[in-house]
Protein backbone atom coordinates (compact mmCIF):
# COMPACT_ATOMS: atom_id res chain seq x y z
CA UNK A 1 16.71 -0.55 3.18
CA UNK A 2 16.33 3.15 2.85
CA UNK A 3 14.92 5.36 5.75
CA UNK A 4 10.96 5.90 4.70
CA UNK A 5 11.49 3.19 1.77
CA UNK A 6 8.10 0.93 1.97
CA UNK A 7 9.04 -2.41 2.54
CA UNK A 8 7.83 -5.13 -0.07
CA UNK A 9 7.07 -8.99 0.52
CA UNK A 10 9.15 -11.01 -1.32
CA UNK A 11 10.54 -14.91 -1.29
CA UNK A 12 14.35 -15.78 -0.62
CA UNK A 13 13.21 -19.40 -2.33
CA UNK A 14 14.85 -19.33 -5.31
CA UNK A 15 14.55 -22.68 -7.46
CA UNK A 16 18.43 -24.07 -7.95
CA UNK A 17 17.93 -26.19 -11.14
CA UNK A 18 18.95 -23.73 -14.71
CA UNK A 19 15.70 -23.23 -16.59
CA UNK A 20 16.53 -24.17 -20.53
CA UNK A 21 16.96 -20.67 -20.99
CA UNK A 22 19.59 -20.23 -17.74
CA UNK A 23 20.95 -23.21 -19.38
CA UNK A 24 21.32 -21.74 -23.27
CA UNK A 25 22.58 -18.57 -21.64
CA UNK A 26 25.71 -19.92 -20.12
CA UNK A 27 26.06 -21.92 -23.27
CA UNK A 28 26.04 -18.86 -25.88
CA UNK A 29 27.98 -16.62 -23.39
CA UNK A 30 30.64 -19.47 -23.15
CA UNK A 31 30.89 -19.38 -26.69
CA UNK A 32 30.82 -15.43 -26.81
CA UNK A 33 33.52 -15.27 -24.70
CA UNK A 34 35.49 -17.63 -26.32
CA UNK A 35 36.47 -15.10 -28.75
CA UNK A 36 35.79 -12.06 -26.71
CA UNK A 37 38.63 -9.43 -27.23
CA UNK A 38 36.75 -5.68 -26.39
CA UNK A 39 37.28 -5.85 -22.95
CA UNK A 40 39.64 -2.50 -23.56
CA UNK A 41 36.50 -0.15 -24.77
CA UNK A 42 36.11 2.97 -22.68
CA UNK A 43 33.35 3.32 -20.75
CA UNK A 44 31.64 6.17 -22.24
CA UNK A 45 29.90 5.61 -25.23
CA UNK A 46 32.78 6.31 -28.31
CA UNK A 47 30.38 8.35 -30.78
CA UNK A 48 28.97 10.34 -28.31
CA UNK A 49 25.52 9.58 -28.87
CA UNK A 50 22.29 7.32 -27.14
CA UNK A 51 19.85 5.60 -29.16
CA UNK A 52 15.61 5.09 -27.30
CA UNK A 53 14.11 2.34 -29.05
CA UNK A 54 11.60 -0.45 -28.10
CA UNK A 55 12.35 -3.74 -26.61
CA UNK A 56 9.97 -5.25 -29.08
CA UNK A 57 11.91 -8.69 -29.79
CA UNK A 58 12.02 -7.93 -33.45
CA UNK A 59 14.73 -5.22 -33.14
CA UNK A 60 18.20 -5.24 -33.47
CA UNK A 61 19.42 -2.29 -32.88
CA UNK A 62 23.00 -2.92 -33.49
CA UNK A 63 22.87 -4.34 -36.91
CA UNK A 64 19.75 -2.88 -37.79
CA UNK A 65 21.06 0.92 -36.67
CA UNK A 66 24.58 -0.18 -37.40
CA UNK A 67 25.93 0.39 -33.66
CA UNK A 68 29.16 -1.47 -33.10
CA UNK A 69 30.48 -2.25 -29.25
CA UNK A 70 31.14 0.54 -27.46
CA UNK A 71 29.67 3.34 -29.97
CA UNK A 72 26.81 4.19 -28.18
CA UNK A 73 24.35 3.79 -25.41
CA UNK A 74 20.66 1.92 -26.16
CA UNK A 75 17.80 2.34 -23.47
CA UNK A 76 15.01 -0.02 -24.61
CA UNK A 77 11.82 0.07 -22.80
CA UNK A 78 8.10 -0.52 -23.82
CA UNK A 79 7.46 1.65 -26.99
CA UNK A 80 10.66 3.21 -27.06
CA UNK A 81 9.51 5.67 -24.28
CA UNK A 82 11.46 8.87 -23.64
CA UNK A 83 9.67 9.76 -20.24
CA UNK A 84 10.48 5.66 -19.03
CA UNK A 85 14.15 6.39 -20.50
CA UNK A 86 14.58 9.73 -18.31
CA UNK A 87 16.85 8.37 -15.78
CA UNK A 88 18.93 6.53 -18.09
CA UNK A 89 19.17 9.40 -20.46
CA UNK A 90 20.27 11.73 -17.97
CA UNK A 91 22.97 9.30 -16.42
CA UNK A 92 24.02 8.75 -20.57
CA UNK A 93 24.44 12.35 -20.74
CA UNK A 94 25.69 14.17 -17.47
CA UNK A 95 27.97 11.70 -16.10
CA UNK A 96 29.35 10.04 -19.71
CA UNK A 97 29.30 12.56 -21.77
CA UNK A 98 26.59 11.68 -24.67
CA UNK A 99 25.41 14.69 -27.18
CA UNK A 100 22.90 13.17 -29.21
CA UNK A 101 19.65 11.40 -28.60
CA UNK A 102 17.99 9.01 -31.38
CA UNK A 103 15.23 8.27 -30.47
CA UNK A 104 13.18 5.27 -32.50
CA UNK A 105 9.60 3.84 -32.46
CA UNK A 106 8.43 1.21 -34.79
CA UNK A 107 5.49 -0.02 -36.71
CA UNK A 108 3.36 -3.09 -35.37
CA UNK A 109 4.12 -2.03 -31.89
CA UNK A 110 2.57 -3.36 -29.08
CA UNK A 111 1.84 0.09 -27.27
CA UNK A 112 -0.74 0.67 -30.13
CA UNK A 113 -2.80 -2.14 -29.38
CA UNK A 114 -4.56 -1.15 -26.21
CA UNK A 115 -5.72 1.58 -23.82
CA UNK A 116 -4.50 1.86 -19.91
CA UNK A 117 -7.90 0.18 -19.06
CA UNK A 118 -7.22 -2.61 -21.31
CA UNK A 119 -4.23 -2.97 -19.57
CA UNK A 120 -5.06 -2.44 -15.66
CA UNK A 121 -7.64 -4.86 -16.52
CA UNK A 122 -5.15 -7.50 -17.56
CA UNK A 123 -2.95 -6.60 -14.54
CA UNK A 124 -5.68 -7.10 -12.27
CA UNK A 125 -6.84 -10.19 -14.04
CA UNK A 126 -3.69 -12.01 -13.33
CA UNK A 127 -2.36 -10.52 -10.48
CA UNK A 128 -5.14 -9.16 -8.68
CA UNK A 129 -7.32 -6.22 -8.52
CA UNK A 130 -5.92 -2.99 -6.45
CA UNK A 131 -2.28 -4.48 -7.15
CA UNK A 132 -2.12 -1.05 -9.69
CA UNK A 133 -3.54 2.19 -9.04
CA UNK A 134 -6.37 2.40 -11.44
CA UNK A 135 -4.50 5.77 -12.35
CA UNK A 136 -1.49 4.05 -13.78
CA UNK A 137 -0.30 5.14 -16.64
CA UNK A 138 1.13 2.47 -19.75
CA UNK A 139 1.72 5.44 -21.70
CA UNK A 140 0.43 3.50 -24.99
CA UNK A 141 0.19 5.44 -28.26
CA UNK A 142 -2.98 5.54 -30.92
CA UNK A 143 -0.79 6.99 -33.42
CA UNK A 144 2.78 5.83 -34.32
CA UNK A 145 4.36 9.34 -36.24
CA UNK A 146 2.61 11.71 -33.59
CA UNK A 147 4.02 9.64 -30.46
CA UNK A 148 7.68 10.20 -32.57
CA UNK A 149 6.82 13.94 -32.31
CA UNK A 150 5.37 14.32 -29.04
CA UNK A 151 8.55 12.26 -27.76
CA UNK A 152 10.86 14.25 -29.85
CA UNK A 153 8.76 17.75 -28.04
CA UNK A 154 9.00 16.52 -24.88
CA UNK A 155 12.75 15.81 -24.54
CA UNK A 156 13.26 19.07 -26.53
CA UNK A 157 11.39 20.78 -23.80
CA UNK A 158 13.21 19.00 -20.70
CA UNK A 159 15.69 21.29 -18.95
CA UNK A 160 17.73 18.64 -17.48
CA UNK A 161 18.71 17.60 -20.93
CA UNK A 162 21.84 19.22 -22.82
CA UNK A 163 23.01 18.49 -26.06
CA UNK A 164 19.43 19.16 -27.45
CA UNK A 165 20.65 16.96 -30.74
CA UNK A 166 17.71 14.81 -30.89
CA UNK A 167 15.94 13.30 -33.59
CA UNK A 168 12.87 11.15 -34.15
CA UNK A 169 12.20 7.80 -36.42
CA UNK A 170 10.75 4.88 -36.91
CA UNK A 171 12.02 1.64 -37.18
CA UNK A 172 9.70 -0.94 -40.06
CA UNK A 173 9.70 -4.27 -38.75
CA UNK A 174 7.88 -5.63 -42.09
CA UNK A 175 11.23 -4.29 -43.98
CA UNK A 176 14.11 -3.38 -41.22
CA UNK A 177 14.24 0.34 -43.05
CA UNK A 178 14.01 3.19 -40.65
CA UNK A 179 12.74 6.45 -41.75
CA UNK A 180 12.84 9.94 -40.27
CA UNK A 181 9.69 11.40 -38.98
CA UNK A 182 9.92 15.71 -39.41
């Protein structure tokens, strides 16, 4: 462990039997690579570019952005959320050589549903209260085209960013079209 790194509780019991979804893992990825023959791809991204979207279950972004293997990076977090995608972003960038930045929310999102206090209360419902500092921040969205632009703003506006390419869209999950937000 790091020098000054705060040391956290944690259990070395693991359970040993595959859950069904352990279980349907190694089954598909037996399958996968069965036939697997792109273990040549570079390791940089080929097209140069990164694509933030949500990890909303609904999304493909490969077929639905039409991203083949090895084209690009995608960082998928909660709401498609440049300030959670920082780190990743940077690493995308600096050390592999990305230019562009896509960056794609999507309607019936999750983030829209509910407030930081909805959510610390939920936290603290189920895992306890003070597990969260009551200033924690969710970072959900009331407005679906303004948290595009205010996303778009802020990576425009980050220093540590080159390549300032970036544009903003969202994704319809009713439809699978994606539009661009201006």
């Amino acid at each position: 462990m790091a020098a000054g790194a705060p040391s956290v509780p944690f259990s070395t019991d693991f359970a040993t039997d595959a859950t069904e979804i352990q279980k349907n893992l190694e089954e598909k990825n037996k399958q996968y690579a069965s036939s697997f023959d792109k273990g040549h791809l570079a390791l940089p991204p080929a097209k140069k570019y990164l694509v933030v979207t949500c990890m909303d279950a609904r999304i493909d972004p490969a077929s639905a952005f039409g991203i083949d293997l090895g084209d690009a990076h995608v960082i998928r977090n909660a709401g498609g959320n440049a300030r959670d995608a920082l780190r990743s972003i940077l690493i995308s960038q600096h050390l592999l050589g990305t230019k562009e930045i896509v960056l794609v929310k999507h309607t019936g999102c999750g983030m829209l549903t509910f407030t930081n206090t909805d959510a610390l209360s939920v936290v603290a419902q189920n895992a306890g209260v003070g597990v969260l500092q009551s200033t924690y921040d969710f970072q959900p969205f009331p407005d679906l085209e303004q948290a595009v632009k205010d996303d778009v703003a802020w990576l425009n506006g980050n220093a540590a960013l080159i390549g300032k390419t970036i544009s903003g869209w969202v994704y319809e999950v009713e439809t699978g079209k994606t539009r661009r937000v201006v």
